[in-house]
Protein backbone atom coordinates (compact mmCIF):
# COMPACT_ATOMS: atom_id res chain seq x y z
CA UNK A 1 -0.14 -60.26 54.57
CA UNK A 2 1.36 -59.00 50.91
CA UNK A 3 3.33 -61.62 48.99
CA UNK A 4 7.04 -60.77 48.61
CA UNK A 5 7.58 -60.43 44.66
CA UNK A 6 10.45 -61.68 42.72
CA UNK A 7 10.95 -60.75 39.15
CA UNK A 8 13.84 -62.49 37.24
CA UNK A 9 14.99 -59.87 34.54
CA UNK A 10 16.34 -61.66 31.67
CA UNK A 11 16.41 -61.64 27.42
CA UNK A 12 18.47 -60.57 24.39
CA UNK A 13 21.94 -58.29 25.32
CA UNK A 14 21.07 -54.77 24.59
CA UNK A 15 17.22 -55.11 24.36
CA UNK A 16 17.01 -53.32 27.69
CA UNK A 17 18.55 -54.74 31.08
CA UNK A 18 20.26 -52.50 32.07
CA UNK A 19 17.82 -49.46 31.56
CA UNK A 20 14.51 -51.89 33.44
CA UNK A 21 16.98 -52.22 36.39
CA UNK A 22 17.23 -48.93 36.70
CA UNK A 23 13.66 -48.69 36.74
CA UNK A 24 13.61 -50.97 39.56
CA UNK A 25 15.88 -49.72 41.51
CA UNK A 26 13.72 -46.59 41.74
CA UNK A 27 10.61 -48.32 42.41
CA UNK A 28 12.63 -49.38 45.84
CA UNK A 29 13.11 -53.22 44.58
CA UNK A 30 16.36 -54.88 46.02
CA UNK A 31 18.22 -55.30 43.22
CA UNK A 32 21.21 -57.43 41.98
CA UNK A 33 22.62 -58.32 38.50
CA UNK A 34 24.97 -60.84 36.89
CA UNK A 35 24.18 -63.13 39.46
CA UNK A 36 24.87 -67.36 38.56
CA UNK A 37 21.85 -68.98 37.86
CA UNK A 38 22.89 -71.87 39.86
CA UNK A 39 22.85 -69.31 43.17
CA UNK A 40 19.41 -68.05 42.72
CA UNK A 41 17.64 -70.08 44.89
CA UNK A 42 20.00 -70.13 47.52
CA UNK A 43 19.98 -65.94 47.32
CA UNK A 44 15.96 -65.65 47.10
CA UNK A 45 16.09 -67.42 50.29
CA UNK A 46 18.50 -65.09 51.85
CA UNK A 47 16.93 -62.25 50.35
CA UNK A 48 12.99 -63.15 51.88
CA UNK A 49 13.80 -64.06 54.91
CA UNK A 50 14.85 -60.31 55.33
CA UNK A 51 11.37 -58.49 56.17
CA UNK A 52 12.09 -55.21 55.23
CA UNK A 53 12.77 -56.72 51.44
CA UNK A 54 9.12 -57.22 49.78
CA UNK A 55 10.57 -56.81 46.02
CA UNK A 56 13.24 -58.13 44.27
CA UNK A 57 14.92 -57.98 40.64
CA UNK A 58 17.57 -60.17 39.78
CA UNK A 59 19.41 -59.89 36.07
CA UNK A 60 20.91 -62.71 34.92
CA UNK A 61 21.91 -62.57 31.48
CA UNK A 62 24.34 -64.55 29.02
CA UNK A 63 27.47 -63.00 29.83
CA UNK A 64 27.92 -65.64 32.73
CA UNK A 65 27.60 -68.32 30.01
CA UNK A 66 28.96 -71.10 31.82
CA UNK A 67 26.05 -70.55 34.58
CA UNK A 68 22.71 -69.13 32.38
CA UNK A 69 22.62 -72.69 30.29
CA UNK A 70 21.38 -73.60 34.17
CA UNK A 71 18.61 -70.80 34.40
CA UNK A 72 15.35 -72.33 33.09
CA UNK A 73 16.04 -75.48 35.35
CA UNK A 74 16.24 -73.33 38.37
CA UNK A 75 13.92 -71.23 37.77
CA UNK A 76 11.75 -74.43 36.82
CA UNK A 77 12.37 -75.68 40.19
CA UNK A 78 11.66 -72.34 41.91
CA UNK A 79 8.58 -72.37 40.55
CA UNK A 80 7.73 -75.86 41.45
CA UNK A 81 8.48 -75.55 45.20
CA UNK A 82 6.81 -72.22 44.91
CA UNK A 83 3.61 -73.06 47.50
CA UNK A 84 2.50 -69.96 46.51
CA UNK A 85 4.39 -68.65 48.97
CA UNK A 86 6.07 -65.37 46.78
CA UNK A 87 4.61 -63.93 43.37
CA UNK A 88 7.64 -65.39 40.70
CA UNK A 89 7.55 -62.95 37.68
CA UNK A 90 9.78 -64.04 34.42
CA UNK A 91 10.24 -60.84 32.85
CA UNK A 92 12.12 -61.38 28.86
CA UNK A 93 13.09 -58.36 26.68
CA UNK A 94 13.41 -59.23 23.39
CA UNK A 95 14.35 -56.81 20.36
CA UNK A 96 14.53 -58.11 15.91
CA UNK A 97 18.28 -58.36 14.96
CA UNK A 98 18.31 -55.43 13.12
CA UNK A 99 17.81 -53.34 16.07
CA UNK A 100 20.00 -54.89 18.02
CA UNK A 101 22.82 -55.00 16.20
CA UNK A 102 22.21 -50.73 15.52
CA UNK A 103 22.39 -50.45 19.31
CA UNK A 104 25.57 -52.47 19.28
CA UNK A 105 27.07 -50.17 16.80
CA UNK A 106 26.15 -47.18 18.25
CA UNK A 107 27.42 -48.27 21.65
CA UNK A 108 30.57 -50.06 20.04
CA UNK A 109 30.31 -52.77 22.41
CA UNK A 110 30.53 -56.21 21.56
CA UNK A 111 28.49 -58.91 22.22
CA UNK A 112 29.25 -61.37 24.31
CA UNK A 113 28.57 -64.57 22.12
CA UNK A 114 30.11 -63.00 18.86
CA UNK A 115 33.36 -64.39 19.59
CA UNK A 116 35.39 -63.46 16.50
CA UNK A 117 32.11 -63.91 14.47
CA UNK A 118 30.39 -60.78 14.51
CA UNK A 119 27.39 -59.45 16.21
CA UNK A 120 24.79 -60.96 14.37
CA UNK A 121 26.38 -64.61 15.13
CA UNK A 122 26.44 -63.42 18.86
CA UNK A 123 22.60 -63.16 18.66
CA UNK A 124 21.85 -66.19 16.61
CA UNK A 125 23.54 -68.34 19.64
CA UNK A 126 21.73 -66.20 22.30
CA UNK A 127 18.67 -66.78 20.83
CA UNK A 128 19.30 -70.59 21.24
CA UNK A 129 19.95 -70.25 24.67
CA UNK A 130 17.59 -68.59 25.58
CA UNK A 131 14.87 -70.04 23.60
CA UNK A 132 13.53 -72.33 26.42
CA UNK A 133 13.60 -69.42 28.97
CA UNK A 134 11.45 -67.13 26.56
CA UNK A 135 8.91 -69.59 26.53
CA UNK A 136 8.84 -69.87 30.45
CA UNK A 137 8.39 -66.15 30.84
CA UNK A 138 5.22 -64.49 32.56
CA UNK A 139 5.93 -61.15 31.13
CA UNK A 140 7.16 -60.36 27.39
CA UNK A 141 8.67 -57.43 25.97
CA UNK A 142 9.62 -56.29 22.78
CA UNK A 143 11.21 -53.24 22.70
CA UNK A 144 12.39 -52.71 19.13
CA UNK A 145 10.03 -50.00 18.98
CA UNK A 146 11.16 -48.39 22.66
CA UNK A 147 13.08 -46.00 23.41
CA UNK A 148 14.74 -45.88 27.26
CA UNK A 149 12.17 -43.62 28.78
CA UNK A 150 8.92 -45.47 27.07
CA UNK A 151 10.54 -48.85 29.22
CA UNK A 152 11.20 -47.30 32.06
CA UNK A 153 7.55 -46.13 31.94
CA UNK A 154 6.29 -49.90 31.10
CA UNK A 155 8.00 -51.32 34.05
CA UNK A 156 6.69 -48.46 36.23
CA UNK A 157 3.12 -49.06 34.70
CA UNK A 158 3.49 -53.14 35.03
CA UNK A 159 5.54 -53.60 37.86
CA UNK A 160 4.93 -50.61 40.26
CA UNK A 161 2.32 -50.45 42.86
CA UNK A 162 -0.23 -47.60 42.62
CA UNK A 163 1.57 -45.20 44.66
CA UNK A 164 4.28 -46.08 42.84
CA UNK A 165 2.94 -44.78 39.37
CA UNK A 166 1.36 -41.76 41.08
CA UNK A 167 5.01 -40.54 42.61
CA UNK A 168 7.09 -41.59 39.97
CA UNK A 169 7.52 -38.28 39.60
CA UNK A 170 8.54 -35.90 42.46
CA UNK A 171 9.74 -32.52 43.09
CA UNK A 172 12.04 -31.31 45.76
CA UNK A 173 11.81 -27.14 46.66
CA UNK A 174 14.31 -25.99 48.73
CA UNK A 175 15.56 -23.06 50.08
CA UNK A 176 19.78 -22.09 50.41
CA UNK A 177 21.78 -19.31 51.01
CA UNK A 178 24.56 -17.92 48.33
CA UNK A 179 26.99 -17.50 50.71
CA UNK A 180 27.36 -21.19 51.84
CA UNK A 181 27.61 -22.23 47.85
CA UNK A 182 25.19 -23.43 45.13
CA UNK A 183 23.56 -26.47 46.10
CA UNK A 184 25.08 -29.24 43.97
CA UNK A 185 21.90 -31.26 42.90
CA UNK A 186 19.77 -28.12 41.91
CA UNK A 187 17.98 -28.55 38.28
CA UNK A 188 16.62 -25.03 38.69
CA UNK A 189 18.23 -21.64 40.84
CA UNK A 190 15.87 -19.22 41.47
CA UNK A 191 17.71 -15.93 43.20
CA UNK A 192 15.58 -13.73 45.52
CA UNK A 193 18.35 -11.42 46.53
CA UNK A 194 16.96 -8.82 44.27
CA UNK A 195 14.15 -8.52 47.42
CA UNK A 196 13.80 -6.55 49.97
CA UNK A 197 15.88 -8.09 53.40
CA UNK A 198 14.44 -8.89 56.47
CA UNK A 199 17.57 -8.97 57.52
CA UNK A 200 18.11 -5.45 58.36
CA UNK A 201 14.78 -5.22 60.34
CA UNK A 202 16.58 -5.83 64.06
CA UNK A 203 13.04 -7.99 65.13
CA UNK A 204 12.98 -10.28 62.06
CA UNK A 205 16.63 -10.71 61.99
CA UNK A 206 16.61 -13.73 64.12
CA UNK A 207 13.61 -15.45 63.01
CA UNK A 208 13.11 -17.12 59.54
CA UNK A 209 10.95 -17.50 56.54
CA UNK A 210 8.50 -19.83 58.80
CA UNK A 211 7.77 -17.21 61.39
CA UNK A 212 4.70 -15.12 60.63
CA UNK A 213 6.57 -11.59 60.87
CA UNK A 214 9.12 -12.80 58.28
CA UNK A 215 6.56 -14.30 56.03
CA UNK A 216 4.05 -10.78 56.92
CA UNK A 217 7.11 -8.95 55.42
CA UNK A 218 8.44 -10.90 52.39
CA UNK A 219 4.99 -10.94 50.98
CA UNK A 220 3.86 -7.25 51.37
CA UNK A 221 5.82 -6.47 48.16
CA UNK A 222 4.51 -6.36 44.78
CA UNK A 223 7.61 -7.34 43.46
CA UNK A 224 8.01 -10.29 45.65
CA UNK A 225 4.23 -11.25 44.64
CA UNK A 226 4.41 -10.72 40.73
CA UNK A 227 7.20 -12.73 40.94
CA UNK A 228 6.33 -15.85 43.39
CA UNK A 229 3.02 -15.94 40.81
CA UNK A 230 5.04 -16.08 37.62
CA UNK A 231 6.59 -18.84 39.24
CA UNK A 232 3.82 -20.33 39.91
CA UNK A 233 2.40 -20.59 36.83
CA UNK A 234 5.41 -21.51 34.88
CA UNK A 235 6.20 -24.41 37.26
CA UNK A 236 2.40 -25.69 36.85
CA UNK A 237 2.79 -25.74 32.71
CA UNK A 238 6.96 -27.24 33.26
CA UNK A 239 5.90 -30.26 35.35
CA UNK A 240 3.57 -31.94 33.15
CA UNK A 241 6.81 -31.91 30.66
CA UNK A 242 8.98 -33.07 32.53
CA UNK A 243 7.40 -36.24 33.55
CA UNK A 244 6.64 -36.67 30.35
CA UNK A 245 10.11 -36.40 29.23
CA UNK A 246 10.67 -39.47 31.84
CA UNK A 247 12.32 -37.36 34.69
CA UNK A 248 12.15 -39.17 38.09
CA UNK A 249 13.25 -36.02 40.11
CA UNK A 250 12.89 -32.16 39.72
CA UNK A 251 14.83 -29.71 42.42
CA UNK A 252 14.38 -26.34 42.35
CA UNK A 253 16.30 -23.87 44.08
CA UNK A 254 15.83 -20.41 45.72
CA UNK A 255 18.16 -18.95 47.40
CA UNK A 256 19.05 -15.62 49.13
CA UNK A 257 22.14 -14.48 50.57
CA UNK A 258 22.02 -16.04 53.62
CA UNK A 259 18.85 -18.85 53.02
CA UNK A 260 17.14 -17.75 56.10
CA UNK A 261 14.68 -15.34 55.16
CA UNK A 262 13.08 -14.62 51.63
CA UNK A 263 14.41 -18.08 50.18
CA UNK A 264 12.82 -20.01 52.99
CA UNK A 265 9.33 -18.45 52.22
CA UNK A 266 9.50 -18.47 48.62
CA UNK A 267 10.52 -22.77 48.82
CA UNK A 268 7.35 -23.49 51.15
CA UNK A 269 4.97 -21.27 49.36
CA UNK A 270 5.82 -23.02 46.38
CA UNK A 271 6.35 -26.43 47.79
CA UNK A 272 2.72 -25.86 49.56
CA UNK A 273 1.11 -24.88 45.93
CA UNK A 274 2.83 -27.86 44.13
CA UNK A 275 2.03 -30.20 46.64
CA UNK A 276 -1.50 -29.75 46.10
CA UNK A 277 -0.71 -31.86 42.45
CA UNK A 278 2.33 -33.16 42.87
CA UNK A 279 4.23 -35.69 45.31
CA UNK A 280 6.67 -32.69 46.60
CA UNK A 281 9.11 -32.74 49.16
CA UNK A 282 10.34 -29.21 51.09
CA UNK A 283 14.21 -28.80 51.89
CA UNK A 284 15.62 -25.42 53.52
CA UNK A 285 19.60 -26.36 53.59
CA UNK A 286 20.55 -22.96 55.38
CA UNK A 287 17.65 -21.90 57.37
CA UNK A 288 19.17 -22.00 61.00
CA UNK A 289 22.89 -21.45 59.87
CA UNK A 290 23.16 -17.70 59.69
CA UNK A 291 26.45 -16.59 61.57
CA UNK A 292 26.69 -13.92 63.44
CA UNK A 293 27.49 -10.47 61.82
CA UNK A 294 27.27 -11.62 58.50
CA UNK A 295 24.09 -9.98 56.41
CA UNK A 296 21.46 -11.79 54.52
């Protein structure tokens, strides 16, 4: 039986909270933030007894002040009572002043310890509080030298499973028909209306981009081939960069008038290609939702 996991996400305000939660969330950990130290146990319990939860990140940071100072006892006892029951991760994200007081500026927030003393006082009393919980933490991070996507890619590589790092990045490839409106979450449109319609042959007009005949006629064009391969190719070189660049998600789009016909077989040809490489999901919005007298 696999361990449940718990990973208490703590450290220095703006050194990176917010953006490893995030990261969490999208490696499908239950998560929860700003919760009293003093509550923790009581919530882990709740939360583990639930057996579709197996992770868990929990921020708790200094902005509840008048519960953290409690943290490192709790978390003390946690660990003591721990019969190795769960895996208890302490992870601590740490910045140098300088840094952190540039991402204060440039976010023109204040921190919550600065009082009417400035930012760099702020810090100077965080680090006091927090000095005992830094040294009871299993995982350290500085991230002075990070930028959002390079964490997000840390926690990924530290605290994701295997599958996890291998679909961190997914496409979805969909199909959708003009006349029902752009789908709103598309990163990429690709339009296929320039194509021949299948449409307007009466024995293909019912069937779709799945059916052989449809398929049999969308492909035996030139036109239709040059441009499915250009696709192809440019799709296979874009991926790659976009991963890189730290995107979770890519959709791409192709639609026809009515997202029934040539749409629906360019999306799975492409979605069968990708898939060979890529974790790749196939979506075709429109594809039984033609009404009646209207053309494709």
């Amino acid at each position: 039986m696999v361990k449940k996991e718990l990973v208490i996400v703590t450290g220095m305000s703006g050194a990176g909270k917010t953006v490893s939660m995030k990261a969490f969330e999208d490696l499908g950990y239950f998560t929860a933030q700003n919760l009293p130290a003093n509550l923790l146990p009581q919530v882990w319990q709740m939360i583990s007894s639930e057996p579709n939860i197996e992770r868990a990140a929990i921020m708790i940071d200094t902005r509840s002040r008048q519960f953290f100072e409690d943290l490192d006892e709790e978390l003390f006892g946690m660990a003591q009572n721990n019969h190795d029951d769960y895996n208890l991760r302490i992870l601590f994200l740490d910045a140098d002043d300088k840094e952190l007081v540039a991402r204060y500026k440039e976010t023109r927030r204040q921190h919550p310890l600065a009082e009417q003393q400035g930012t760099l006082y702020g810090l100077e009393q965080e680090r006091i509080l927090m000095a005992d919980l830094k040294n009871m933490a299993t995982d350290y991070v500085d991230t002075s030298q990070m930028d959002a996507k390079e964490l997000r890619q840390y926690i990924i590589n530290h605290f994701g499973s295997e599958h996890d790092r291998q679909s961190s990045f997914s496409v979805q490839v969909m199909s959708f028909g003009f006349k029902y409106g752009l789908p709103t979450d598309a990163d990429i449109v690709e339009d296929v209306r320039f194509l021949k319609n299948p449409y307007y042959q009466p024995e293909l007009r019912e069937q779709t981009g799945l059916d052989q005949p449809v398929w049999d006629y969308v492909w035996d064009n030139a036109d239709a081939e040059k441009m499915y391969q250009m696709d192809l190719e440019r799709y296979r070189w874009l991926l790659p960069k976009y991963k890189a660049e730290g995107k979770a998600t890519l959709t791409i789009a192709y639609g026809c008038t009515g997202g029934q016909h040539r749409s629906v077989a360019f999306a799975h040809r492409l979605a069968q290609d990708l898939g060979k490489d890529w974790v790749v999901n196939e979506n075709h919005r429109d594809r039984t939702r033609r009404k009646a007298g209207y053309a494709q």
